[in-house]
C-alpha atoms as a PDB file:
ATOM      1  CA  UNK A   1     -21.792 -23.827  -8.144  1.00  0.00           C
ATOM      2  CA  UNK A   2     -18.559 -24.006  -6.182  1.00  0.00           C
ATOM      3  CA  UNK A   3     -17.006 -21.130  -5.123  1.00  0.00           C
ATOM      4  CA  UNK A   4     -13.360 -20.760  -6.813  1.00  0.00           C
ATOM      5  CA  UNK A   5     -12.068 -18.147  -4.487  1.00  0.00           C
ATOM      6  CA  UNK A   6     -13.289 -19.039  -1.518  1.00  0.00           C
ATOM      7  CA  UNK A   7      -9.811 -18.835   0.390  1.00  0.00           C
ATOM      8  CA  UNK A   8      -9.219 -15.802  -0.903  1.00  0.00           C
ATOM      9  CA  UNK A   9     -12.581 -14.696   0.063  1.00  0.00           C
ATOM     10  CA  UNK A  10     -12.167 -15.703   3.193  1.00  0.00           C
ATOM     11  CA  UNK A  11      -8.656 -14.428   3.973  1.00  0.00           C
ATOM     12  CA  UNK A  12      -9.825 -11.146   2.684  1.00  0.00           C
ATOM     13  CA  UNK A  13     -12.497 -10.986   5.342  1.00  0.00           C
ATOM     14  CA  UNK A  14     -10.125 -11.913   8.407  1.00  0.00           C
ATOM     15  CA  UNK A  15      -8.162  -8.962   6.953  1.00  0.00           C
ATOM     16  CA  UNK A  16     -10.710  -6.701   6.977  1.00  0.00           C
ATOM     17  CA  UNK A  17     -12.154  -7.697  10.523  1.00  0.00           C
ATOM     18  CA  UNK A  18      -8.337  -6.709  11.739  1.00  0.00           C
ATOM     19  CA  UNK A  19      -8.083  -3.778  10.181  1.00  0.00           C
ATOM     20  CA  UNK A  20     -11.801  -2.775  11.337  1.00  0.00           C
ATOM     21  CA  UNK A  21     -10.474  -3.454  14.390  1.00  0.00           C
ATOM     22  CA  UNK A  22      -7.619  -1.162  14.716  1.00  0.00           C
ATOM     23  CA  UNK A  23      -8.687   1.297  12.719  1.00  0.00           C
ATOM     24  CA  UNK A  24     -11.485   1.619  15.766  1.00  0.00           C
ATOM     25  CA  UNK A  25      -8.483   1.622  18.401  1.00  0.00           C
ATOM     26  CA  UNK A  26      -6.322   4.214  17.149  1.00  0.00           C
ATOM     27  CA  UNK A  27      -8.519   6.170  15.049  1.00  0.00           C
ATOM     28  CA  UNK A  28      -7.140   9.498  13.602  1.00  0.00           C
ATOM     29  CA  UNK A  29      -3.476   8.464  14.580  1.00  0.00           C
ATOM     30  CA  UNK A  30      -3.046   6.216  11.888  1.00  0.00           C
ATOM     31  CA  UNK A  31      -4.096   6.244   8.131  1.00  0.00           C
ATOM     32  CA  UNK A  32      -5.192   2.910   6.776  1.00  0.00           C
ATOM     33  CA  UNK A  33      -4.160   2.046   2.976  1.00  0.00           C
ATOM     34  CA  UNK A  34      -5.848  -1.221   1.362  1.00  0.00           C
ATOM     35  CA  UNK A  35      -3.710  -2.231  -1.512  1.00  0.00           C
ATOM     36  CA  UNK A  36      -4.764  -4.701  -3.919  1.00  0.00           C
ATOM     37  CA  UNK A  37      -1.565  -7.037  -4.459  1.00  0.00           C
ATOM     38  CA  UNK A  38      -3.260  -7.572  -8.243  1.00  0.00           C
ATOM     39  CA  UNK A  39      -3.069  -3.949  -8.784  1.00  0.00           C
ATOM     40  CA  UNK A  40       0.992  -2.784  -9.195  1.00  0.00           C
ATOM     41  CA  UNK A  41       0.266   0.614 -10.273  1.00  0.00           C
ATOM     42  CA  UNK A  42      -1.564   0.999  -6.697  1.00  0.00           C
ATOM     43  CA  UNK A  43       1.177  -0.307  -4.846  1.00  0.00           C
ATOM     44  CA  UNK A  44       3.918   1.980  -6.961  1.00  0.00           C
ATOM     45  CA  UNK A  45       2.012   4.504  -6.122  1.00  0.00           C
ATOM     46  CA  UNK A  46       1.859   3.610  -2.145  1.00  0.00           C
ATOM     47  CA  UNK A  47       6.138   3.518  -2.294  1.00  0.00           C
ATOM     48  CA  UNK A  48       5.820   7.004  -4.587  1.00  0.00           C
ATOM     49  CA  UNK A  49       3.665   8.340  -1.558  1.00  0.00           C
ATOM     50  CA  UNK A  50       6.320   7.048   1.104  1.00  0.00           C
ATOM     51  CA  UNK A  51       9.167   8.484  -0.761  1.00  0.00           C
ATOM     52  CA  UNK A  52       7.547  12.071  -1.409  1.00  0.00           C
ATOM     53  CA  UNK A  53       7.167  12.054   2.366  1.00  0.00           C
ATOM     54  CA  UNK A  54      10.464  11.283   2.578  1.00  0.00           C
ATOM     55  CA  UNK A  55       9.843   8.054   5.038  1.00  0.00           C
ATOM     56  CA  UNK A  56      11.765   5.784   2.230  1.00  0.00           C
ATOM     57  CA  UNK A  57      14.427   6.442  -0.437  1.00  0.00           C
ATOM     58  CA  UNK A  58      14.361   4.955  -3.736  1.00  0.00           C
ATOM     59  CA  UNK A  59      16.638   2.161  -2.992  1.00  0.00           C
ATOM     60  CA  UNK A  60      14.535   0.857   0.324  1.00  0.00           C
ATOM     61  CA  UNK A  61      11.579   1.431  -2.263  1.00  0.00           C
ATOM     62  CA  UNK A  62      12.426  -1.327  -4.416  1.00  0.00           C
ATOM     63  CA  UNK A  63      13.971  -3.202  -1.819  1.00  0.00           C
ATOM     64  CA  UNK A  64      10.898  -3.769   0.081  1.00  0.00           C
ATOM     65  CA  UNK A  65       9.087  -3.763  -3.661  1.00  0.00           C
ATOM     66  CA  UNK A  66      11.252  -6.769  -4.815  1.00  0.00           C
ATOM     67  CA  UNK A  67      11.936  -8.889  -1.329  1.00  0.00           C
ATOM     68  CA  UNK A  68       8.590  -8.019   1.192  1.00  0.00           C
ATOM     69  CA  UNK A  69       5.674  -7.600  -0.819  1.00  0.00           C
ATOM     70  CA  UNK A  70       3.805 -10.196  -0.811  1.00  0.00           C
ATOM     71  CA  UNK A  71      -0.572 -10.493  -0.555  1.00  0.00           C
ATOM     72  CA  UNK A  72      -1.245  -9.928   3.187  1.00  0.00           C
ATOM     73  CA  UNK A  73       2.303  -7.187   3.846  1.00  0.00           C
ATOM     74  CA  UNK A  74       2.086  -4.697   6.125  1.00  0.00           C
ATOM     75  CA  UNK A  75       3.734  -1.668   6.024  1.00  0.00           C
ATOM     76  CA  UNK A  76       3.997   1.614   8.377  1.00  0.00           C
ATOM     77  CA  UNK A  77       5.168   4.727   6.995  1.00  0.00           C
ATOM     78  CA  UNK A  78       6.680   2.265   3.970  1.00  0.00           C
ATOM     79  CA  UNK A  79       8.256   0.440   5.921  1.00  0.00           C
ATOM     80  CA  UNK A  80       7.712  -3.323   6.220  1.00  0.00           C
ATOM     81  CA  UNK A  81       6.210  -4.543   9.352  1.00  0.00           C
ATOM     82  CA  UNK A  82       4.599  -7.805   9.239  1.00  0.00           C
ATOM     83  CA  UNK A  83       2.766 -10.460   6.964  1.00  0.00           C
ATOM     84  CA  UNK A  84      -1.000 -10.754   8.138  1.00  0.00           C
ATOM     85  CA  UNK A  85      -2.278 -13.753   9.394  1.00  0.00           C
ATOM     86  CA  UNK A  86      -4.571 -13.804  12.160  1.00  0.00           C
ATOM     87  CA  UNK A  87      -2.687 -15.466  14.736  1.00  0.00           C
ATOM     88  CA  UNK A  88      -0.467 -12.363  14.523  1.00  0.00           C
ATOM     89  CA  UNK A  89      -3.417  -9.848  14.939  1.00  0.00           C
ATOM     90  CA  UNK A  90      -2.269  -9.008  18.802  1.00  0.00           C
ATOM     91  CA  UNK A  91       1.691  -9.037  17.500  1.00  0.00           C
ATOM     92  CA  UNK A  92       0.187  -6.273  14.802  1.00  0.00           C
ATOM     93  CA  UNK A  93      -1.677  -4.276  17.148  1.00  0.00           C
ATOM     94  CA  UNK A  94       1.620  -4.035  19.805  1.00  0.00           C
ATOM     95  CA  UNK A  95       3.659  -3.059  16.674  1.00  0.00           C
ATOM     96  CA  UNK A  96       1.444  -0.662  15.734  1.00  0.00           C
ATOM     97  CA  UNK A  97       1.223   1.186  19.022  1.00  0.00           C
ATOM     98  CA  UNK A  98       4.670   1.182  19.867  1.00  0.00           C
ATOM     99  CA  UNK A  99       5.207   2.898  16.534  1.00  0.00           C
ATOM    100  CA  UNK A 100       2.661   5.528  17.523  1.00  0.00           C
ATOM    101  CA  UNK A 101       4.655   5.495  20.782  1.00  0.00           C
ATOM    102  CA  UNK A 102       7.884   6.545  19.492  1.00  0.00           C
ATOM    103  CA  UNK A 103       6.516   9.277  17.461  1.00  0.00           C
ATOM    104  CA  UNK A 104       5.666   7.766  13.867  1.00  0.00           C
END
């Protein structure tokens, strides 16, 4: 029987490999949140999250809601940083620590 999301499948593993990966470089400093891009009430709540912390207003919210997300988005603190495919893995990982760098 073929496999009908085998891509998906796939993609989903890279994903997970890369976030494996820096989740065992930086550890406690960051806070990992898988979102299923199927699953809108998961991602509202994400945004809700960002906003209560006051890293985004409303407005940026559904800015980054309506333009950014997309399956693979990455954001920090809410923020969009990057789409993930694996050639940017080492592109992610620099991001990442020079956010943790300047204090986020």
């Amino acid at each position: 029987m073929k496999e009908t999301f085998k891509e998906n499948r796939l993609q989903r593993e890279r994903v997970g490999n890369m976030y494996r990966k820096i989740n065992d470089i930086y550890k406690e400093q960051i806070n990992i949140e898988l979102v299923d891009p199927r699953n809108h009430l998961s991602i509202l709540g994400y945004f809700f999250r960002q906003m209560a912390k006051r890293n985004l207003t409303l407005w940026e919210s559904v800015h980054y809601l309506t333009v950014y997300m997309k399956n693979g988005s990455i954001f920090i603190n809410g923020k969009y940083v990057t789409n993930t495919l694996v050639e940017l893995e080492e592109e992610l990982l620099h991001v990442i620590t020079q956010h943790i760098q300047e204090g986020g």
